[in-house]
Protein backbone atom coordinates (compact mmCIF):
# COMPACT_ATOMS: atom_id res chain seq x y z
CA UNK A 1 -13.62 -19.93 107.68
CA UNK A 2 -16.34 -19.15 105.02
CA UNK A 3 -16.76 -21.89 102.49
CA UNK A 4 -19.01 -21.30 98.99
CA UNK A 5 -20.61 -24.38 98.05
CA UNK A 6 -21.13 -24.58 93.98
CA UNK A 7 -24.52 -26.43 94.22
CA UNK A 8 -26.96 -27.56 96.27
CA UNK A 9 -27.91 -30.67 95.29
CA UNK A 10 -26.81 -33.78 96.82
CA UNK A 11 -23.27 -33.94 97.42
CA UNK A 12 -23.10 -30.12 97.37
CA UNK A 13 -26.65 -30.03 100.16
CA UNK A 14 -25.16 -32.64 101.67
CA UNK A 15 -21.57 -31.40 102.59
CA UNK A 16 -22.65 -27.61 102.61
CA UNK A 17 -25.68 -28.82 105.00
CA UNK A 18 -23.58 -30.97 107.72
CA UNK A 19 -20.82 -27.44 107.48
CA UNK A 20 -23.24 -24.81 108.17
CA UNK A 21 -24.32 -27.19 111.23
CA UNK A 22 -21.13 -27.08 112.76
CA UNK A 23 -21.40 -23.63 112.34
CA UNK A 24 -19.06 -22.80 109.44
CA UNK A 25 -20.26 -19.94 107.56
CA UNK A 26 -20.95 -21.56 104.18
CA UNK A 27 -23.20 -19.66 101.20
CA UNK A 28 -24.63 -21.54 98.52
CA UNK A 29 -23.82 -20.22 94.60
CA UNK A 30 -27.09 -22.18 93.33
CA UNK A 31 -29.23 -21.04 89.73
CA UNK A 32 -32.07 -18.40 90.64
CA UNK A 33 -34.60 -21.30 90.67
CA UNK A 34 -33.05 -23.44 93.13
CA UNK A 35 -32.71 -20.42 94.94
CA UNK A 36 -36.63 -19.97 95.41
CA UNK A 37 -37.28 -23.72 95.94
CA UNK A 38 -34.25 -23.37 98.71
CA UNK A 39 -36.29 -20.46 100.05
CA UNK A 40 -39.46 -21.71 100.30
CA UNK A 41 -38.56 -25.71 101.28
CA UNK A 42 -35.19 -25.46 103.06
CA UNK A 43 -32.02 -27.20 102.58
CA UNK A 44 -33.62 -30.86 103.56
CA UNK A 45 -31.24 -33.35 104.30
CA UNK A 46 -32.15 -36.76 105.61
CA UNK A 47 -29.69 -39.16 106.14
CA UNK A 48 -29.41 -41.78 108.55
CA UNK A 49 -26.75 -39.95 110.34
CA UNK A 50 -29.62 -37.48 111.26
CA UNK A 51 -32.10 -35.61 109.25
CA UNK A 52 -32.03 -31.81 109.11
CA UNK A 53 -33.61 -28.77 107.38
CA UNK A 54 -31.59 -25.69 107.29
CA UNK A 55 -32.00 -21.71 105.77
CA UNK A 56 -28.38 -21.73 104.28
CA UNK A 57 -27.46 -18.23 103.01
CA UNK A 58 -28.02 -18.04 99.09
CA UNK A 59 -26.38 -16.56 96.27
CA UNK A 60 -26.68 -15.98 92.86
CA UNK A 61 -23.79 -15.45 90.43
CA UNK A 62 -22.59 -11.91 89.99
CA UNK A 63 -23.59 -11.20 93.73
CA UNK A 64 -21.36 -9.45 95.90
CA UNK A 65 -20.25 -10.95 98.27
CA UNK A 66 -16.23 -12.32 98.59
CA UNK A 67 -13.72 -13.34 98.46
CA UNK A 68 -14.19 -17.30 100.39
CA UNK A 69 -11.29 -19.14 101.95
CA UNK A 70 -12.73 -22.45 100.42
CA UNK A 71 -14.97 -23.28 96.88
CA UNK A 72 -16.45 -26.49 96.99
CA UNK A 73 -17.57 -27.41 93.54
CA UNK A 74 -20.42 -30.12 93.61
CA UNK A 75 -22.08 -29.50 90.36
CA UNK A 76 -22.91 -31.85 87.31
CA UNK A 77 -19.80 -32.34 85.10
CA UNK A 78 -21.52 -30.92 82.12
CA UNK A 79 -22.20 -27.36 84.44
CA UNK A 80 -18.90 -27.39 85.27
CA UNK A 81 -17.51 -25.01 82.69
CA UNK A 82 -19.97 -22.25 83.82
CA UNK A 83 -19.73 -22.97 87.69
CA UNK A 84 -16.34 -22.01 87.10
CA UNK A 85 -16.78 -18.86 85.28
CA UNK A 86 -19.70 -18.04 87.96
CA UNK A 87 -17.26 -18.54 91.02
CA UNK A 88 -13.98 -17.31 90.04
CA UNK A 89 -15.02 -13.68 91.51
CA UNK A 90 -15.74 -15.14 94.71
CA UNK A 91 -11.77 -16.63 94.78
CA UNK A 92 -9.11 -14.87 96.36
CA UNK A 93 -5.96 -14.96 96.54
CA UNK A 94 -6.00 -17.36 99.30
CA UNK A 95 -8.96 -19.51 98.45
CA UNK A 96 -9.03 -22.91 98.34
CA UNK A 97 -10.92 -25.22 95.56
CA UNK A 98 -12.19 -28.70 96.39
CA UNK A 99 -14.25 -30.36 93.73
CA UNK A 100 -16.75 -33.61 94.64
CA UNK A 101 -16.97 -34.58 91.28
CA UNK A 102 -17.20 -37.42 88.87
CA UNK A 103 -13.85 -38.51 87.73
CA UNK A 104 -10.85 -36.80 87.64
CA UNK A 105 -10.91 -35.17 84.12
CA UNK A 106 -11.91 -31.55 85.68
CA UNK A 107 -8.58 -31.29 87.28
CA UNK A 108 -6.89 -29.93 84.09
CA UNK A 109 -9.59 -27.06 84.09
CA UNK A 110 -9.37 -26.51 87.89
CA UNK A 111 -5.64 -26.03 87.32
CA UNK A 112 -6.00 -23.80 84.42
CA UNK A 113 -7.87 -20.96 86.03
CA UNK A 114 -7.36 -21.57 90.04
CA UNK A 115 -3.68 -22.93 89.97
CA UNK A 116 -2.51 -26.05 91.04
CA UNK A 117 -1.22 -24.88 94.06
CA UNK A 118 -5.15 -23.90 95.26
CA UNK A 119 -6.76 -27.19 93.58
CA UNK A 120 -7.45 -29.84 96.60
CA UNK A 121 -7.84 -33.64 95.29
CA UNK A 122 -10.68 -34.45 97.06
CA UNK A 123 -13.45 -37.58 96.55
CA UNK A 124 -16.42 -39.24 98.46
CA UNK A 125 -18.80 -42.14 98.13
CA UNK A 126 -22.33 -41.14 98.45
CA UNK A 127 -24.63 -43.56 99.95
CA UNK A 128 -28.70 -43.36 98.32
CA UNK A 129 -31.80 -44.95 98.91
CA UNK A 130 -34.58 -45.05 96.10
CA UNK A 131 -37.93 -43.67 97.99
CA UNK A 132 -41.38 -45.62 97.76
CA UNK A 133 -45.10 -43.73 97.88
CA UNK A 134 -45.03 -40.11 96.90
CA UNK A 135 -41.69 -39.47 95.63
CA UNK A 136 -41.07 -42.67 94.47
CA UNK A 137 -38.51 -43.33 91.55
CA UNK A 138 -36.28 -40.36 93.65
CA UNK A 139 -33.28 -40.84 95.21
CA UNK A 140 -32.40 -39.96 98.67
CA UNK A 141 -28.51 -39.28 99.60
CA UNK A 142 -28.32 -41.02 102.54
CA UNK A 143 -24.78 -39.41 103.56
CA UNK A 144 -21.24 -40.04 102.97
CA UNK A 145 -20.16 -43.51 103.78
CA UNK A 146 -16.38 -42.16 103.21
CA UNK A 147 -14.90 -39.35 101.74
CA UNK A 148 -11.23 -37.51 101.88
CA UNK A 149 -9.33 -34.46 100.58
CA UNK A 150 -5.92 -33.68 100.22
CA UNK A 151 -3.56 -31.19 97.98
CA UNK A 152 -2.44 -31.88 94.69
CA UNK A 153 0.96 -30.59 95.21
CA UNK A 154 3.43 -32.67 97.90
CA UNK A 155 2.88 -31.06 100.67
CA UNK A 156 0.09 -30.17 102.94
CA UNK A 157 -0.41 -26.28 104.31
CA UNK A 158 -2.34 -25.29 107.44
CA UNK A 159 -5.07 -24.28 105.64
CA UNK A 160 -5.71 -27.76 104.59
CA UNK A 161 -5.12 -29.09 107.65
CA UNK A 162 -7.90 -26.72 108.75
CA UNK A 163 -9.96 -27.53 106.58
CA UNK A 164 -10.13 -31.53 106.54
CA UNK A 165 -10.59 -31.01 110.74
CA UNK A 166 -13.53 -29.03 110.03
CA UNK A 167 -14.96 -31.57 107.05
CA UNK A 168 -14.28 -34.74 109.14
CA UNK A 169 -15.20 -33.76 112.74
């Protein structure tokens, strides 16, 4: 399964990170200067479910290189309009979308260009901790303290039940 991850900050680093340490081949569709701080820093995740820093593969819009059988989008609501013009080449016909965002209001433009029937519901609760000395006034995602996905439409396809094995494991 190759999953594209729409950001790569904390929900997006976070899921993306935990995949690609299962070994799911997951790419990263991040801005060209996240790229280079991703480059030169790593994909750091610390959470007290174990810390980790990890060379995910990186892409920048326009890049060849799909089509993926799932799109996470994990980007700010207000980015949301171009994350979807900057994925939609890298869904196929096949492809799955499952947004961790704010709210629910994205749905309607999810549907709009991907379909309902490729549109997951999905949601998770980020835990954080605010960090003292250095970096103090940042917050730390801890990790997910719940989260869940499921289709929009009634019923539930193999690929979905694929995919939540490989999220929740």
């Amino acid at each position: 399964m190759r999953v594209l991850v729409v950001g790569a900050g904390a929900v997006g680093g976070y899921f993306g990170g935990r995949l690609l340490e299962k070994g799911v081949d997951v790419a990263f569709l991040v801005r060209e200067r996240r790229k280079r701080e991703l480059e030169e820093r790593g994909l750091v995740i610390r959470s007290v479910h174990g810390d980790a820093v990890l060379r995910p593969k990186l892409i920048v819009a326009g890049e060849d290189d799909g089509p993926f059988d799932v799109v996470v989008f994990a980007s700010k609501a207000y980015h949301l309009t171009g994350a979807i013009a900057d994925a939609k080449p890298y869904v196929g016909e096949g492809t799955m979308v499952l947004p961790l965002l704010n709210g629910i209001a994205h749905m309607e433009s999810l549907w709009a260009v991907f379909g309902r029937e490729n549109v997951l519901g999905g949601f998770c609760f980020m835990r954080n901790a605010w960090l003292l000395g250095d970096e103090m006034g940042k917050r730390r995602p801890l990790g997910a303290s719940r989260s869940a996905l499921g289709q929009a439409a009634v019923f539930l396809e193999k690929r979905v039940v694929h995919g939540g094995d490989v999220l929740y494991s």
